[in-house]
Protein backbone atom coordinates (compact mmCIF):
# COMPACT_ATOMS: atom_id res chain seq x y z
CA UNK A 1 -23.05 -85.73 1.41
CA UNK A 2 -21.39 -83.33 -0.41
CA UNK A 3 -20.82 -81.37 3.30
CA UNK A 4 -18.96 -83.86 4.36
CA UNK A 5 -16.48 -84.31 1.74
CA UNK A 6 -15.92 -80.47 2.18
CA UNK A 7 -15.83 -80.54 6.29
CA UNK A 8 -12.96 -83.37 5.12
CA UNK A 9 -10.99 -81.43 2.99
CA UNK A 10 -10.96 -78.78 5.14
CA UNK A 11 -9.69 -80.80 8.16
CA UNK A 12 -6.53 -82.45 5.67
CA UNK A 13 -5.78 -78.72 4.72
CA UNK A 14 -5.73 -77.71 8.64
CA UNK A 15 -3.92 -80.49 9.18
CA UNK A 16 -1.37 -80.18 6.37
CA UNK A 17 -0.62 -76.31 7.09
CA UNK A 18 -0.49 -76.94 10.70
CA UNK A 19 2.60 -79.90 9.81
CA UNK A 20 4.37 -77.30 7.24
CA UNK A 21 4.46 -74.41 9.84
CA UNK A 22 5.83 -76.71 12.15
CA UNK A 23 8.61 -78.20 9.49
CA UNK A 24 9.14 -74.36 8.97
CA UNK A 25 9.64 -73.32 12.41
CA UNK A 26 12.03 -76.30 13.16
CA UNK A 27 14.24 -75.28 9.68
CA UNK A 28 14.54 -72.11 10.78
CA UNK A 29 15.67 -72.93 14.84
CA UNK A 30 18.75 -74.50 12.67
CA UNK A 31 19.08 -70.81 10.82
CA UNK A 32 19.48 -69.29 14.07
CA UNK A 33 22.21 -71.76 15.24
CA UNK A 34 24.08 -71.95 12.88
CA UNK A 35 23.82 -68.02 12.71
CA UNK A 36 25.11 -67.93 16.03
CA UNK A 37 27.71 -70.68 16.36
CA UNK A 38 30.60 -68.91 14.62
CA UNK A 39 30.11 -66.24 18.11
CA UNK A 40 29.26 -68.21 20.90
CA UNK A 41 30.67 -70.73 23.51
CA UNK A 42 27.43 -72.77 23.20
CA UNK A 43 24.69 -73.26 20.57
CA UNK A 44 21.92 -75.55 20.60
CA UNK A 45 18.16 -75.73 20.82
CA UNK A 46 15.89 -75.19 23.58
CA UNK A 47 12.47 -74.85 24.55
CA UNK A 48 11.26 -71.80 26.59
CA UNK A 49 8.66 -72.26 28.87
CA UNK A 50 6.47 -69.36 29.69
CA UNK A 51 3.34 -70.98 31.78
CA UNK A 52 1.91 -73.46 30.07
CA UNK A 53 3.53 -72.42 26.51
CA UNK A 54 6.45 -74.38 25.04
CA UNK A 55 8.36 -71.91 22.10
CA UNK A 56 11.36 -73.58 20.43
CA UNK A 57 14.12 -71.56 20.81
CA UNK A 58 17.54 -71.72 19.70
CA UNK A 59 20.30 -70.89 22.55
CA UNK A 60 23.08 -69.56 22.21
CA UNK A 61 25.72 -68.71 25.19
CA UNK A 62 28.49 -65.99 24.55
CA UNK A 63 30.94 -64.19 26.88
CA UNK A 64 28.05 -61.52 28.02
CA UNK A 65 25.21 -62.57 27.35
CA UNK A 66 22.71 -65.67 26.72
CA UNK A 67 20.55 -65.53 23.66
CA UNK A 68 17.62 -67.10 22.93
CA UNK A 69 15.05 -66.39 19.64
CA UNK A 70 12.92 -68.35 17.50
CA UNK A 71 11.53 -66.50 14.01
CA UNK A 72 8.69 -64.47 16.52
CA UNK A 73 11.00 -63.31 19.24
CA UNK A 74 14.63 -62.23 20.11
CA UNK A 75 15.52 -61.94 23.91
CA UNK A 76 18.81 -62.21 25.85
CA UNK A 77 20.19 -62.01 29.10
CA UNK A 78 23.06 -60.19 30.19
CA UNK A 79 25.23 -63.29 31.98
CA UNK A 80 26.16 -60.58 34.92
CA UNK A 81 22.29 -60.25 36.04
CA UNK A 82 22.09 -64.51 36.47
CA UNK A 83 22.36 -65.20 40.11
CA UNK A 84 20.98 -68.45 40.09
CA UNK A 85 21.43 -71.68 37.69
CA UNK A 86 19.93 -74.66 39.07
CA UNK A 87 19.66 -77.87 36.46
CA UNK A 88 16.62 -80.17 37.36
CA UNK A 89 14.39 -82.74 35.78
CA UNK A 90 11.09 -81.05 36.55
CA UNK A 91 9.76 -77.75 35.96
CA UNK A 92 9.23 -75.16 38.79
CA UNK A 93 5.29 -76.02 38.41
CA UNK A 94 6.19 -79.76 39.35
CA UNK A 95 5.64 -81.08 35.63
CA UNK A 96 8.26 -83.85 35.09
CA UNK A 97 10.60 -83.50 32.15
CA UNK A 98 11.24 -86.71 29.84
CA UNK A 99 13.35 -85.69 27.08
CA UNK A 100 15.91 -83.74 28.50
CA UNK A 101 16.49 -81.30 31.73
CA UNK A 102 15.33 -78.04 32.92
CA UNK A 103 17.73 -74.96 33.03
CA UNK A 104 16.51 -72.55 35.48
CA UNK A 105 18.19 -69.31 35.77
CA UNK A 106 16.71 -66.14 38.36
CA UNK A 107 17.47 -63.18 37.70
CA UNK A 108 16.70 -60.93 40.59
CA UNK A 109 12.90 -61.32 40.42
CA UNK A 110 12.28 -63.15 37.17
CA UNK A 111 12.76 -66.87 36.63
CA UNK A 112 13.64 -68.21 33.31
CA UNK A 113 12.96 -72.35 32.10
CA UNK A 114 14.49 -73.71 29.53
CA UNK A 115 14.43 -77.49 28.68
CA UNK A 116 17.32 -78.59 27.19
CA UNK A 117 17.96 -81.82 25.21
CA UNK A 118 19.13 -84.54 27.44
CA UNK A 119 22.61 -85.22 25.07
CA UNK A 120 23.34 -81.12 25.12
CA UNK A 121 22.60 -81.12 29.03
CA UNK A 122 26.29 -81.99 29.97
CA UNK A 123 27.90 -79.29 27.80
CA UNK A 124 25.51 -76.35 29.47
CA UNK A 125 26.81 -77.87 32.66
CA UNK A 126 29.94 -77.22 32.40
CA UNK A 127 30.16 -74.01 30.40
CA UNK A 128 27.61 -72.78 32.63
CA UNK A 129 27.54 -74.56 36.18
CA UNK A 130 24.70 -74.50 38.99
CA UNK A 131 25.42 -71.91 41.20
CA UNK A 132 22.96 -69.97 43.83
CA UNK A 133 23.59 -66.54 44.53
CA UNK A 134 26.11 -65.72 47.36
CA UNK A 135 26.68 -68.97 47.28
CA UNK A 136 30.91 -69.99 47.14
């Protein structure tokens, strides 16, 4: 009996950790955007996806380069190496997207995902339009 109550404990303090790490990670996406905002067209949040992984991220577009980091990782893109945006609702593994749309940039061999919010979509849009390379 007194195995269980323990295995139970142990499971609410799993449980509890695993919803404060997640409260942490989202408080500090904001730390990043607001970080970046005062030097960048753009700022909002994001989610990579890498595979089958989903990281939060915070974006953030400036003149030369888009940003995106989360408290494990830091990487950007230099805009000039982007030849493709495409927007879609689906990622490139066929997984449909619900809450918001896939931005999908190439660069030379490497394909980037992000899913953006569906009420940020329009504002990446326009700051930074499909386009396919050599395309007019």
């Amino acid at each position: 009996m007194v195995y269980v109550l323990y295995a139970a404990v142990a499971i609410i303090l799993v449980l509890l950790a695993r919803s404060l790490y997640k409260r942490l990670a989202s408080d500090s996406i904001v730390a990043f955007t607001d970080k970046r905002r005062p030097t960048s067209l753009l700022v909002s949040r994001g989610e990579l996806v890498d595979g089958n992984r989903h990281l939060n991220v915070a974006l953030s577009l400036t003149e030369s380069m888009l940003i995106y980091e989360n408290p494990d990782f830091e990487g950007s893109l230099d805009r000039t190496t982007i030849h493709e945006v495409e927007y879609e609702n689906e990622l490139a593994t066929g997984q449909p997207v619900y809450d918001g749309k896939v931005m999908r940039l190439r660069c030379f061999s490497k394909t980037f995902e992000f899913v953006i919010p569906a009420n940020e979509m329009r504002q990446w849009e326009s700051v930074m339009p499909a386009h396919r390379m050599g395309a007019s």
